[in-house]
N, C-alpha and C. Protein backbone atom coordinates (compact mmCIF):
# COMPACT_ATOMS: atom_id res chain seq x y z
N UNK A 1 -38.27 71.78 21.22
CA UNK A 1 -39.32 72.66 21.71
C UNK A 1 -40.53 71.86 22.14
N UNK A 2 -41.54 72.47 23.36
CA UNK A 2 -42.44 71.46 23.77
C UNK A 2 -43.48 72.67 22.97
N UNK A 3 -44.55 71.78 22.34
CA UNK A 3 -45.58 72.99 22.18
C UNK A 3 -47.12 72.20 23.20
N UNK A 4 -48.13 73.22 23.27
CA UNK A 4 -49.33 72.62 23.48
C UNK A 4 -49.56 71.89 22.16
N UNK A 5 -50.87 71.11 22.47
CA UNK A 5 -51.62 70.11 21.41
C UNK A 5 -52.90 70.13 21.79
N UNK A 6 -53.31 70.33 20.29
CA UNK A 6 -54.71 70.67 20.21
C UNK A 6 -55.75 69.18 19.30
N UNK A 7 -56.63 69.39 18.79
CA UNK A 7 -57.08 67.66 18.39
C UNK A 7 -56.06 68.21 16.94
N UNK A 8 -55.82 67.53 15.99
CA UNK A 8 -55.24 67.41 14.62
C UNK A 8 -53.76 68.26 15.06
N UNK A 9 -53.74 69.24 16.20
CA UNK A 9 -52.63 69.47 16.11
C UNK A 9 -51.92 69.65 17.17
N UNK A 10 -50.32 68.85 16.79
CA UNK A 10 -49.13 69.07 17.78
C UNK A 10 -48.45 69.85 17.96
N UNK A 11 -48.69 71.24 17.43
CA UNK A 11 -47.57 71.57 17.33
C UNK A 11 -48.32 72.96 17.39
N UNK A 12 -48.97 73.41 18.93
CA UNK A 12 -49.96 74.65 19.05
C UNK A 12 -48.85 75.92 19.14
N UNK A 13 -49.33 77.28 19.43
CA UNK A 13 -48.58 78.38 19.17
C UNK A 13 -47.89 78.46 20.76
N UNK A 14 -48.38 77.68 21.45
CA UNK A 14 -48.10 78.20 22.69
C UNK A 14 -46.51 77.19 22.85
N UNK A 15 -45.06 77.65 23.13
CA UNK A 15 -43.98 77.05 22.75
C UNK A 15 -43.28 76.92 24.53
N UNK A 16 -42.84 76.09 24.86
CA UNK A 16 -41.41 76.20 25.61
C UNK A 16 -39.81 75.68 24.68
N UNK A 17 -39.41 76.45 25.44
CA UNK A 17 -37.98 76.12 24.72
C UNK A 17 -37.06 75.33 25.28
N UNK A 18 -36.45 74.66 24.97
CA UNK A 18 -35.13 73.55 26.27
C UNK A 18 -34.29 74.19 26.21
N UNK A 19 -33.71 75.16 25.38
CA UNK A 19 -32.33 76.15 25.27
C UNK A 19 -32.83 77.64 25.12
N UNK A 20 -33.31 78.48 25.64
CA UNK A 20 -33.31 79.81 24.82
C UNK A 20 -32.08 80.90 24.83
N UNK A 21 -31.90 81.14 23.87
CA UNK A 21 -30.55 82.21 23.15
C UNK A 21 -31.50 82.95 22.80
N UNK A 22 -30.59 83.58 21.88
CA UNK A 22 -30.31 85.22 21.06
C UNK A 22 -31.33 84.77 20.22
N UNK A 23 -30.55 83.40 19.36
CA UNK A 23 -31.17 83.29 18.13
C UNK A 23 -32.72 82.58 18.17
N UNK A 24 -33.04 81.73 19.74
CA UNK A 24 -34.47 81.05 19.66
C UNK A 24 -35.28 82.03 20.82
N UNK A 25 -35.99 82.62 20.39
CA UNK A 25 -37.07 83.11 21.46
C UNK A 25 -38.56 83.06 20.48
N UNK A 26 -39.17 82.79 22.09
CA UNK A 26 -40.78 82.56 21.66
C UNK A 26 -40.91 83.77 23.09
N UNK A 27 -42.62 83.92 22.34
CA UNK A 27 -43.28 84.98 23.52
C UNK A 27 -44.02 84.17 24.79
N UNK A 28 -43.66 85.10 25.51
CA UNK A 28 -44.37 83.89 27.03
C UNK A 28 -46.18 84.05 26.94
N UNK A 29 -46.17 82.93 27.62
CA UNK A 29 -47.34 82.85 28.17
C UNK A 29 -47.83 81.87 29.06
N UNK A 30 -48.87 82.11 29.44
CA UNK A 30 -49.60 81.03 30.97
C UNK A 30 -50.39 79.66 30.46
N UNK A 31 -49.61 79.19 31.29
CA UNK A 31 -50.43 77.67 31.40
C UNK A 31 -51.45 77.84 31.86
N UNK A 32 -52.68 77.40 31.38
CA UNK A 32 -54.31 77.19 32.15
C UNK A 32 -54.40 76.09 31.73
N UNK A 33 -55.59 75.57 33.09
CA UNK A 33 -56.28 74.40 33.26
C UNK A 33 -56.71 74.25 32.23
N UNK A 34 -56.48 72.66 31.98
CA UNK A 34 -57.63 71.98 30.55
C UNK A 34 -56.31 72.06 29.43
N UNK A 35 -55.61 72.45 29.66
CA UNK A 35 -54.22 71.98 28.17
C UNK A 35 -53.30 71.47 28.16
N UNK A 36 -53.27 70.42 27.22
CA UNK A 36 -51.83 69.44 27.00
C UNK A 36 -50.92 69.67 26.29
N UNK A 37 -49.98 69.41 26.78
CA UNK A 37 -48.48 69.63 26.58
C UNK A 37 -47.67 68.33 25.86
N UNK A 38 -47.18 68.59 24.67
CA UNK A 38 -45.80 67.67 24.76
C UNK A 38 -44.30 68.09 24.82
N UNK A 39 -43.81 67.32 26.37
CA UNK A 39 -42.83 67.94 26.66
C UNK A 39 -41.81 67.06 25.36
N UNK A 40 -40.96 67.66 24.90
CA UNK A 40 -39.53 67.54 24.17
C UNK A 40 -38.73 67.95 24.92
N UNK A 41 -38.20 66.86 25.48
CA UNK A 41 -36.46 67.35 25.90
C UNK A 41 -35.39 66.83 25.33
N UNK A 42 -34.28 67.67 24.90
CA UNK A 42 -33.15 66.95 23.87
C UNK A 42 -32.05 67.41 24.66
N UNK A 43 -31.16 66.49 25.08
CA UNK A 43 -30.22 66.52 26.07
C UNK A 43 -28.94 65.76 25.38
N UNK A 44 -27.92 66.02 25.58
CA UNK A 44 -26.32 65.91 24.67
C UNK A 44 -25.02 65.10 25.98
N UNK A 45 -24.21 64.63 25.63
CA UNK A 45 -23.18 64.67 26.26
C UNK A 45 -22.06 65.65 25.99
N UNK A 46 -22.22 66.55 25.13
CA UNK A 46 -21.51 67.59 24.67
C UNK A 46 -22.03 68.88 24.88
N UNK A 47 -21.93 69.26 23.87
CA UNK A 47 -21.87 71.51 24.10
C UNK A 47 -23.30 71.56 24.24
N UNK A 48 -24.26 70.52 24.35
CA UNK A 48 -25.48 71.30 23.79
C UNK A 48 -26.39 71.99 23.36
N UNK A 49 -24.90 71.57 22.06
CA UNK A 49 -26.21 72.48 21.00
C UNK A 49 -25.59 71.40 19.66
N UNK A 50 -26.84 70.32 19.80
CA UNK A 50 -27.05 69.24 18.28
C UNK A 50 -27.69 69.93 17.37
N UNK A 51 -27.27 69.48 16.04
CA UNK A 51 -27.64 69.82 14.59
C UNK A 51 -27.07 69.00 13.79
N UNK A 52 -28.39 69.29 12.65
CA UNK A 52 -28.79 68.42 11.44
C UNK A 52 -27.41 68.32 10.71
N UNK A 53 -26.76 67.14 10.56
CA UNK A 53 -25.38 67.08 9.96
C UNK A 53 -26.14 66.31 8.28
N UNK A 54 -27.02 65.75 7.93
CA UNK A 54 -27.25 65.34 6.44
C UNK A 54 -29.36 65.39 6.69
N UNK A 55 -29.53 66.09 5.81
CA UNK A 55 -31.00 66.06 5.67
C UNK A 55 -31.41 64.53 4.66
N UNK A 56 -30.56 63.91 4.26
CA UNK A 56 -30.65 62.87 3.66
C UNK A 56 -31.27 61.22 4.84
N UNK A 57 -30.67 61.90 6.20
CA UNK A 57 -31.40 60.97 7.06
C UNK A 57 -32.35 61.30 7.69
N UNK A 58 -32.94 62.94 7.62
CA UNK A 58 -34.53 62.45 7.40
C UNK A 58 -35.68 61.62 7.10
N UNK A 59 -36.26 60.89 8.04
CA UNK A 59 -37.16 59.84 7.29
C UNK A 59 -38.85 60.21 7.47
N UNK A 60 -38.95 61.62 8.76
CA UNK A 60 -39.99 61.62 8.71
C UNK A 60 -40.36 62.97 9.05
N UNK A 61 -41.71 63.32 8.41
CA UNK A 61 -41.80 64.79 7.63
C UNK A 61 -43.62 65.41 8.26
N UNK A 62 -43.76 66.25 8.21
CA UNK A 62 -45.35 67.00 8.46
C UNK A 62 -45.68 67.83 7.65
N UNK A 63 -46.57 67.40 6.87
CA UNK A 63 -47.14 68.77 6.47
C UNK A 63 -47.72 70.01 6.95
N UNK A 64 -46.85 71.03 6.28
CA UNK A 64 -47.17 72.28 6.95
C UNK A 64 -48.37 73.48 6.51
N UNK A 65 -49.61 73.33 7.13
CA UNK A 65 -50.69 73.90 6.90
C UNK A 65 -50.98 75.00 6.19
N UNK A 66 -50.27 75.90 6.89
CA UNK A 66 -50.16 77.11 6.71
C UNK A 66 -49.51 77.59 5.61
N UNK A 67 -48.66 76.74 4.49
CA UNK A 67 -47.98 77.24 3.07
C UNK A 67 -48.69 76.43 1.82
N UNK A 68 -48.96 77.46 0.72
CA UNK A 68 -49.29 76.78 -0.05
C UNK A 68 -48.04 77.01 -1.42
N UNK A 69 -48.01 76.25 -2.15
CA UNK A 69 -46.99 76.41 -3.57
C UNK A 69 -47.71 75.66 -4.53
N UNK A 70 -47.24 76.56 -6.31
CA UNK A 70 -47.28 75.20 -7.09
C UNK A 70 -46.52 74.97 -7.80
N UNK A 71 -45.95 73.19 -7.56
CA UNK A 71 -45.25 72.61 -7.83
C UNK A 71 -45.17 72.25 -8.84
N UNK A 72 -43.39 72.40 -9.22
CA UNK A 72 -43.41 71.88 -10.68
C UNK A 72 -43.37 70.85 -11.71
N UNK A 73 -42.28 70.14 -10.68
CA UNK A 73 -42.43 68.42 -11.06
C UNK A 73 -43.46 67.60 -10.94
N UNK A 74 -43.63 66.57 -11.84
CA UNK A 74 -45.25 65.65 -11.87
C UNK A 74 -44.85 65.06 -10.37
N UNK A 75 -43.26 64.55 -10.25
CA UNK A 75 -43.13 63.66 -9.16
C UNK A 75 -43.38 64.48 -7.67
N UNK A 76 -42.90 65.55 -7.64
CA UNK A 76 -43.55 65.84 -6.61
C UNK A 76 -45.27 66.55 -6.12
N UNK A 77 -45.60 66.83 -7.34
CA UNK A 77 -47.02 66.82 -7.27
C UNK A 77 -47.89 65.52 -6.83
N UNK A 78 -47.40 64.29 -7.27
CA UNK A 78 -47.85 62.90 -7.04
C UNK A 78 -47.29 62.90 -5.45
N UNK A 79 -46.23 63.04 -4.94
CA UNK A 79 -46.12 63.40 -3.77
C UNK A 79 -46.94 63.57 -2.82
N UNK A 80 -47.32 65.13 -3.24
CA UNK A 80 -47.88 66.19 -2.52
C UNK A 80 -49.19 65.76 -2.16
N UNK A 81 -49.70 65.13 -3.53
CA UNK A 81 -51.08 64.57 -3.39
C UNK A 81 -51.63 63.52 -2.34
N UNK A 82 -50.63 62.55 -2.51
CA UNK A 82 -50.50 61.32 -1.61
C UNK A 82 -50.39 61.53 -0.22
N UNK A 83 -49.67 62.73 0.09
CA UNK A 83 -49.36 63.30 1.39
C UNK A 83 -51.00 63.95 1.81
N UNK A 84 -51.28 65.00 1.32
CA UNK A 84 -52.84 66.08 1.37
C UNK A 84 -53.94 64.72 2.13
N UNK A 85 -53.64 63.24 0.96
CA UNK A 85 -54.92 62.66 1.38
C UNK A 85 -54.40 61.56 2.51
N UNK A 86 -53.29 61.22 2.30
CA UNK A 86 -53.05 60.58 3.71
C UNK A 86 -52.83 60.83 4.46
N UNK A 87 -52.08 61.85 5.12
CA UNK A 87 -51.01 62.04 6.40
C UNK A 87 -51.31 63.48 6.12
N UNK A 88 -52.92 64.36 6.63
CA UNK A 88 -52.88 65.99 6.07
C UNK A 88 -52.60 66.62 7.36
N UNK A 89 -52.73 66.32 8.32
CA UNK A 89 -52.56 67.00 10.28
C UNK A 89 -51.04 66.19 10.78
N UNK A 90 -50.71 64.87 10.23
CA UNK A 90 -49.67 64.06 11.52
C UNK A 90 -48.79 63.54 10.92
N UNK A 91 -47.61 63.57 11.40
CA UNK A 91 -46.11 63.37 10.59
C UNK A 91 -46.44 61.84 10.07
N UNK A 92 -45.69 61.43 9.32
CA UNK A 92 -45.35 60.24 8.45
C UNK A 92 -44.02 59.79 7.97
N UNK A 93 -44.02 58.60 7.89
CA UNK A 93 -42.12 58.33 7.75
C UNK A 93 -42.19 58.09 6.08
N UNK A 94 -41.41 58.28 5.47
CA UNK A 94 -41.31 58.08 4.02
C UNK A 94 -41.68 56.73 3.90
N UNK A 95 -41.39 55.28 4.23
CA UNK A 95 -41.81 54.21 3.92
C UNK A 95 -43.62 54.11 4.36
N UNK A 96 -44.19 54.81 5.14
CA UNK A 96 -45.22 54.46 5.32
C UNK A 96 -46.10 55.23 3.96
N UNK A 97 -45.61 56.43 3.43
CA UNK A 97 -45.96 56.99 2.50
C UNK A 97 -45.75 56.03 1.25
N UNK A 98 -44.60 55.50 0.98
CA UNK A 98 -44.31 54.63 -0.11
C UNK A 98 -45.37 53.29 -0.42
N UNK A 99 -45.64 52.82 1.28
CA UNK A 99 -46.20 51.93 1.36
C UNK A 99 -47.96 51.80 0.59
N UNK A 100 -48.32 53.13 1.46
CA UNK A 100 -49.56 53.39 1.04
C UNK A 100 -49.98 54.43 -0.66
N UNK A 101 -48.63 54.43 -0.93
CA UNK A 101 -49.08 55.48 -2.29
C UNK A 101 -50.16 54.42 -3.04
N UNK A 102 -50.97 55.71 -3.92
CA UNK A 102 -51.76 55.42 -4.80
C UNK A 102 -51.81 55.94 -6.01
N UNK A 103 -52.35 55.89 -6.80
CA UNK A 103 -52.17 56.53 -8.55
C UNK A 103 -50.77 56.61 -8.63
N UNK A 104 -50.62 57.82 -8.98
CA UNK A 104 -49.07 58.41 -9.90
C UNK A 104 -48.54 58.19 -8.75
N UNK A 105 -48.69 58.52 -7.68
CA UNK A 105 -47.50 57.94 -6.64
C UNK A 105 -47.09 56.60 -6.37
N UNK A 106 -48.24 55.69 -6.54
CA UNK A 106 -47.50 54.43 -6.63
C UNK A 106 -46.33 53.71 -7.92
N UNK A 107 -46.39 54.61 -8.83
CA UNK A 107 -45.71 54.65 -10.23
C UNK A 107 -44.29 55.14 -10.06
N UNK A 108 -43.74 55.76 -8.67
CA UNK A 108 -42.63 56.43 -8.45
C UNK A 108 -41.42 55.33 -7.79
N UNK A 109 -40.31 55.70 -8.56
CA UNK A 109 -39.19 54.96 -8.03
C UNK A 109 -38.85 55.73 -6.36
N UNK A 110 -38.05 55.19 -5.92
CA UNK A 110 -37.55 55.45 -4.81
C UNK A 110 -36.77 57.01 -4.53
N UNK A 111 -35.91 57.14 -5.96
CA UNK A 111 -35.44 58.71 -5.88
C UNK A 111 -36.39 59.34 -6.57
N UNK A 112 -37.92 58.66 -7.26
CA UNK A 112 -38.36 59.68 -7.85
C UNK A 112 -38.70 60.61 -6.20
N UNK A 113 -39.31 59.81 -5.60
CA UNK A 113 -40.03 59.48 -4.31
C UNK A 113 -39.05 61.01 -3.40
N UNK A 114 -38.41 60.34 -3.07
CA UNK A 114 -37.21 61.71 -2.69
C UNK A 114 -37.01 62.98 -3.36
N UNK A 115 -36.92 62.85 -4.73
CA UNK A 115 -37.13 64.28 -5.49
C UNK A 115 -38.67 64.74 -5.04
N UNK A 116 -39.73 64.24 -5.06
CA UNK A 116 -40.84 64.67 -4.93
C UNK A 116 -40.65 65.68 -3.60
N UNK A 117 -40.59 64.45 -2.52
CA UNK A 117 -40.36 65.34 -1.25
C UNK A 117 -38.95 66.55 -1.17
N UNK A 118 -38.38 66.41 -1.79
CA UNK A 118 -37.31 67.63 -1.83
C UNK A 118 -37.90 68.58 -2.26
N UNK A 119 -38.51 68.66 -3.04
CA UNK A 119 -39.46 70.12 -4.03
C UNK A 119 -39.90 70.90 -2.80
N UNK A 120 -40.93 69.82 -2.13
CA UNK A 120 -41.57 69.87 -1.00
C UNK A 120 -41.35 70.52 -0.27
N UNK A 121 -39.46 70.26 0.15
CA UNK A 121 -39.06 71.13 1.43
C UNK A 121 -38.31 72.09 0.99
N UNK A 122 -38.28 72.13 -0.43
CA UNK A 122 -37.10 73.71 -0.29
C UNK A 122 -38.56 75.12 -0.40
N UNK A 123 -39.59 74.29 -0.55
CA UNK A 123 -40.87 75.16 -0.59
C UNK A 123 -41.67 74.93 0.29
N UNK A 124 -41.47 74.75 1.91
CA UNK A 124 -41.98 74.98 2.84
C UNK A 124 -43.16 73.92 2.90
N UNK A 125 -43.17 73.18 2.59
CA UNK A 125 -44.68 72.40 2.05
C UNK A 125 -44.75 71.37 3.06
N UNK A 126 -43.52 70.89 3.66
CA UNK A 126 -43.30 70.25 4.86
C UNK A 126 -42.15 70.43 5.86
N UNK A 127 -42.61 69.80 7.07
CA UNK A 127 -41.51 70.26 7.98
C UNK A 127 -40.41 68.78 8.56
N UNK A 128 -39.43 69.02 8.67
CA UNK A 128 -38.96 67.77 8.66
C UNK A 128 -38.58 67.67 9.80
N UNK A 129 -38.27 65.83 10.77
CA UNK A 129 -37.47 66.10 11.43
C UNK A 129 -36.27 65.51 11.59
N UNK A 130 -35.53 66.49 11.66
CA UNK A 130 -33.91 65.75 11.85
C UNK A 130 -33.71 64.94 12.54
N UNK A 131 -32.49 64.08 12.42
CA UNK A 131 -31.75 63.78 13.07
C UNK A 131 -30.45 64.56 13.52
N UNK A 132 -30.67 64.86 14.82
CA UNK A 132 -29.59 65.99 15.34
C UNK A 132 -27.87 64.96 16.27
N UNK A 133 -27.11 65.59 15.69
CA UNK A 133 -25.53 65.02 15.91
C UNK A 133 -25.21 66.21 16.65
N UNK A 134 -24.09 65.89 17.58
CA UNK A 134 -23.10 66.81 17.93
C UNK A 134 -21.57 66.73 17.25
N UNK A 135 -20.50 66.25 18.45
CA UNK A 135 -19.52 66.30 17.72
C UNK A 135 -19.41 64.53 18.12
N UNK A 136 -18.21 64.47 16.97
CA UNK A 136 -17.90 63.01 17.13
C UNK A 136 -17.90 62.60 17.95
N UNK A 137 -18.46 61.37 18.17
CA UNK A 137 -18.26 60.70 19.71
C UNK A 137 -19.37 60.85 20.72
N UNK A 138 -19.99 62.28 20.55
CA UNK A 138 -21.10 62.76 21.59
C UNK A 138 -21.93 61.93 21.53
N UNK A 139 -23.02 61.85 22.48
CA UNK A 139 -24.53 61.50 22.65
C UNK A 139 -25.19 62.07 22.30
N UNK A 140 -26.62 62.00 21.92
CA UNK A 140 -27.88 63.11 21.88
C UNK A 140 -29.23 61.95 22.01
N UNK A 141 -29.89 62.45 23.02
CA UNK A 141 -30.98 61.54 23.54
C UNK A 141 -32.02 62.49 23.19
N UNK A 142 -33.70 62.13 22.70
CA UNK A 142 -34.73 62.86 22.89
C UNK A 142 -35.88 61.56 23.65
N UNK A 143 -36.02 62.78 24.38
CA UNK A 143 -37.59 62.29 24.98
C UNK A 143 -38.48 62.89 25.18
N UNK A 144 -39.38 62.41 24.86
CA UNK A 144 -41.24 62.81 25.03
C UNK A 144 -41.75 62.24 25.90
N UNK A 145 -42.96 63.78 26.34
CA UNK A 145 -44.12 62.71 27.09
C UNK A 145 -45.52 63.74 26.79
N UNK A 146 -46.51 63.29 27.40
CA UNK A 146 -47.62 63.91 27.08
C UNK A 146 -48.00 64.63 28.95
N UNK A 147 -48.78 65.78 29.09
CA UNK A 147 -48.65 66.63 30.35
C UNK A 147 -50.55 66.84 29.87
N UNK A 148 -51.05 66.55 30.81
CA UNK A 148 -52.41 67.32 30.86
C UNK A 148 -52.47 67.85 32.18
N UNK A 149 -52.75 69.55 31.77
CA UNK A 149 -52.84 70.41 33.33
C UNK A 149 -54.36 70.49 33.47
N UNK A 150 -54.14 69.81 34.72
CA UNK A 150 -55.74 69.93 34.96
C UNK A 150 -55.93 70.69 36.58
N UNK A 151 -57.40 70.99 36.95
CA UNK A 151 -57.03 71.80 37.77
C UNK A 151 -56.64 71.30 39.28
N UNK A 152 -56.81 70.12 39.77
CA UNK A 152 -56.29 69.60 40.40
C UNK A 152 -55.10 68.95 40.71
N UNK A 153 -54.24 69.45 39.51
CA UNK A 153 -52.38 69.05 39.35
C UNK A 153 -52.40 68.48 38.07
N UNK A 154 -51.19 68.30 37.50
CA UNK A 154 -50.84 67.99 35.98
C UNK A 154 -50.92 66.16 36.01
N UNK A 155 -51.35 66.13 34.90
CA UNK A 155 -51.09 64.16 34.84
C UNK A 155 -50.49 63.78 33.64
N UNK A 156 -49.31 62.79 34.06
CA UNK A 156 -48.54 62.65 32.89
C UNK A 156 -48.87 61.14 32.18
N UNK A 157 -49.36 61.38 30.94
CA UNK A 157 -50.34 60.47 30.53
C UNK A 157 -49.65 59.42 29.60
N UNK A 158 -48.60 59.68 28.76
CA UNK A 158 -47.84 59.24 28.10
C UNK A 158 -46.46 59.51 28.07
N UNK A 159 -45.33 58.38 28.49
CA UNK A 159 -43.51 58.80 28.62
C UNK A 159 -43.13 57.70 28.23
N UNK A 160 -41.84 57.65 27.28
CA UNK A 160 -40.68 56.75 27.71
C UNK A 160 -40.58 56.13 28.97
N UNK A 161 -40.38 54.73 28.17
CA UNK A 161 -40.02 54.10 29.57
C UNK A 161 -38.80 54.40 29.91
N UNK A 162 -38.89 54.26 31.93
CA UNK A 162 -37.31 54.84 32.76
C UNK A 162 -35.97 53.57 32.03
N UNK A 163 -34.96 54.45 31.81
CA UNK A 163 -34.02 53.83 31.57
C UNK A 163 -33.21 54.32 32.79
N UNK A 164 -32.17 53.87 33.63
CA UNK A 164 -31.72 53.72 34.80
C UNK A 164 -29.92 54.18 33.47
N UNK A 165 -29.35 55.34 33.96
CA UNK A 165 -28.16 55.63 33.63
C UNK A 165 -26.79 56.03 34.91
N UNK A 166 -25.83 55.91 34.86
CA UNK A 166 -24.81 56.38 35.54
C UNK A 166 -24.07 56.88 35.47
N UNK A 167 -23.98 58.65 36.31
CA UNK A 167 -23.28 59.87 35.88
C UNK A 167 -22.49 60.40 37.02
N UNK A 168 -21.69 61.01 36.18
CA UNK A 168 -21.24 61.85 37.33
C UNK A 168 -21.75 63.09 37.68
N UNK A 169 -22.60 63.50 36.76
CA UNK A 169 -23.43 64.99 37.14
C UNK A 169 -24.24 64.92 37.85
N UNK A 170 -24.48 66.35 38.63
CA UNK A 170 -25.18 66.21 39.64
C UNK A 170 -25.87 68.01 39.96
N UNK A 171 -27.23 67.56 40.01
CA UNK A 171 -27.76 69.06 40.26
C UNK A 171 -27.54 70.02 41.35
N UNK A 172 -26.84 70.84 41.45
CA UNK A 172 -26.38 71.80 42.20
C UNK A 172 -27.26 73.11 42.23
N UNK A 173 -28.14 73.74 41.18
CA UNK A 173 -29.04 74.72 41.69
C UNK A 173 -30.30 74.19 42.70
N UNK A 174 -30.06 75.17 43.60
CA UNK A 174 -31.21 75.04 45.24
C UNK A 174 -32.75 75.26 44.29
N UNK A 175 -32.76 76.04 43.10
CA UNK A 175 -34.10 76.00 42.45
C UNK A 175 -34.91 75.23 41.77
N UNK A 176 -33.82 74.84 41.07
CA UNK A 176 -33.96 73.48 40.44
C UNK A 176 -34.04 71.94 41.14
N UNK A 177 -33.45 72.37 42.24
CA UNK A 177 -34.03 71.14 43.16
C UNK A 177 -34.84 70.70 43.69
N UNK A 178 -35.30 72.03 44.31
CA UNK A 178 -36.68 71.92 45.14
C UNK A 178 -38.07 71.72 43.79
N UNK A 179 -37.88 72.43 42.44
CA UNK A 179 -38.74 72.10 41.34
C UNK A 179 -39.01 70.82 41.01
N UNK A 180 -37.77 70.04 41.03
CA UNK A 180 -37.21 68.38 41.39
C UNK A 180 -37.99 68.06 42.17
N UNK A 181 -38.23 68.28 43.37
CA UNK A 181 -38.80 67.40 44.54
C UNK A 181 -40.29 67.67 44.65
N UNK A 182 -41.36 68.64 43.24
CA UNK A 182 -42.45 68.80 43.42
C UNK A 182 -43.14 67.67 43.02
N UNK A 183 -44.24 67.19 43.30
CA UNK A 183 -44.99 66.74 42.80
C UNK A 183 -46.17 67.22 42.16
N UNK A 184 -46.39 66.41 41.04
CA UNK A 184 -46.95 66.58 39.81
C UNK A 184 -48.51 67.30 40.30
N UNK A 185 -49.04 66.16 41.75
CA UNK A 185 -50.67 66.60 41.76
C UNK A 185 -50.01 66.88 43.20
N UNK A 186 -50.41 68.40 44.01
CA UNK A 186 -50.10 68.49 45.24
C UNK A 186 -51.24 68.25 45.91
N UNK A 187 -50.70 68.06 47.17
CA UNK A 187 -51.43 66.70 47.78
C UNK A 187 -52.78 68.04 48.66
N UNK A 188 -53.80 67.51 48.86
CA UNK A 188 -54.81 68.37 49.82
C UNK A 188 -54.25 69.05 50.91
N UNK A 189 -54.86 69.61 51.76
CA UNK A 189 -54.02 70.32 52.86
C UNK A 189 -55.00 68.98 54.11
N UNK A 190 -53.91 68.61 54.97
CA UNK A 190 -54.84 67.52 55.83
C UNK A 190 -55.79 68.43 57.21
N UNK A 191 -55.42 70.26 56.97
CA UNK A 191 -56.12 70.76 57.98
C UNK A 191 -57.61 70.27 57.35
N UNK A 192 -57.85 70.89 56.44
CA UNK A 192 -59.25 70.78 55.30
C UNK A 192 -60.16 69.84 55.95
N UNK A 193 -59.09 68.15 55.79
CA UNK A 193 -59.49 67.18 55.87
C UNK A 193 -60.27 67.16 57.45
N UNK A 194 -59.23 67.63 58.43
CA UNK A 194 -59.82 67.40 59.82
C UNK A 194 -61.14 68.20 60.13
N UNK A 195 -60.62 69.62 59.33
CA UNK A 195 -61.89 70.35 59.73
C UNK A 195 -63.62 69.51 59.32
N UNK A 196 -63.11 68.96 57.79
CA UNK A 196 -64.41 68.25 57.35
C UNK A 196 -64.58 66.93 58.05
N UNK A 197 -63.88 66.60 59.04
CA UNK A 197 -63.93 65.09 59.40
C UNK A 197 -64.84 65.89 60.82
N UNK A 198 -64.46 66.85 62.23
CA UNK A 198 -64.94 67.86 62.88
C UNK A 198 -66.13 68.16 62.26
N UNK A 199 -66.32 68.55 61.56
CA UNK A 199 -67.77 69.10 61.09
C UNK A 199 -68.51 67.64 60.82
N UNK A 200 -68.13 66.38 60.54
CA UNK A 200 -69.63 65.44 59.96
C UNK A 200 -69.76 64.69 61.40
N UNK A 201 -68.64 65.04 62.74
CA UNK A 201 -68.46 64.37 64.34
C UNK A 201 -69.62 65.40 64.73
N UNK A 202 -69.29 65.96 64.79
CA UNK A 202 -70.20 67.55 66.07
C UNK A 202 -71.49 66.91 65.83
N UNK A 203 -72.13 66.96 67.09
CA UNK A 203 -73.39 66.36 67.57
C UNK A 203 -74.35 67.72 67.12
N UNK A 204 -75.56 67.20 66.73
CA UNK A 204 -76.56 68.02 66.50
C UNK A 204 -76.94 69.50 67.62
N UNK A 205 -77.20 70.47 67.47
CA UNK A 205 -77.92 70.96 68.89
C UNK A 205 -79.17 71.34 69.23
């Protein structure tokens, strides 16, 4: 899913979807000038549709604002804590958490460390993100970039670098093509230009 981004947060209400079904719908709404986007696109060599095959290769997690719980284990309270004061708006990978624990969290073994964050997620306290599989053998690529619509055309401020691949697919919708061939900032109209170039020529009278 791409959401807008706001300062502390990525992950605004305003959603696009890369697949929408039955089971994923968000409510529409309009792009206006002045908001950034991060596009997510997750693309497969298979059925596309990847999913989480072990939450155990999760490595990196967000806390989620909006839930509160209280927890029962010391270890994941030492957790929770470590998380609140380090990483309280922007995801974090478990080793950077390990790295930087302090007090009772630095006192935690490695599965205490994991039990903590498990508490965590069967109680909403963070959001994780997978690693998504298809079927054996398949691919699954994600890429990001950052989109600021501004009112003079969108500027894409942050992407993956181009990797150069070779397929046999090939885009066949006439809609999707011509969307293909837009550019990002459309260009002035060059009548504009002549008229204003005409207007600063014309002799006084």
């Amino acid at each position: 899913m791409s959401h807008n981004l706001k300062q502390f947060v990525i992950d605004g209400n305003k959603v696009v979807l890369n697949k929408p079904s039955p089971d994923h719908k968000v409510e529409d709404v309009e792009f206006e000038p002045n908001e950034v986007y991060a596009i997510d696109i997750v693309v497969s060599s298979g059925e596309g549709k990847p999913k989480m095959l072990d939450e155990k290769e999760t490595t990196i997690y967000k806390r989620a604002l909006d839930v509160m719980y209280k927890l029962k284990l010391q270890a994941s309270r030492a957790v929770f804590s470590e998380v609140n004061k380090k990483f309280p708006t922007m995801p974090f990978t478990v080793r950077a958490l390990a790295d930087s624990a302090e007090g009772d969290a630095k006192q935690l073994t490695e599965a205490q460390l994991r039990l903590g964050l498990l508490e965590c997620l069967n109680h909403g306290l963070l959001h994780p993100y997978p690693v998504l599989h298809e079927k054996q053998g398949d691919l699954v690529a994600q890429i990001k970039g950052t989109v600021l619509l501004m009112p003079n055309g969108s500027d894409k401020i942050t992407v993956a670098p181009e990797q150069r691949v070779e397929t046999d697919k090939k885009v066949t919708d006439p809609e999707l093509l011509q969307l293909l061939a837009t550019s990002l900032k459309p260009r002035k109209s060059s009548k504009k230009k002549a008229a204003a170039k005409d207007t600063t020529a014309a002799p006084a009278q």
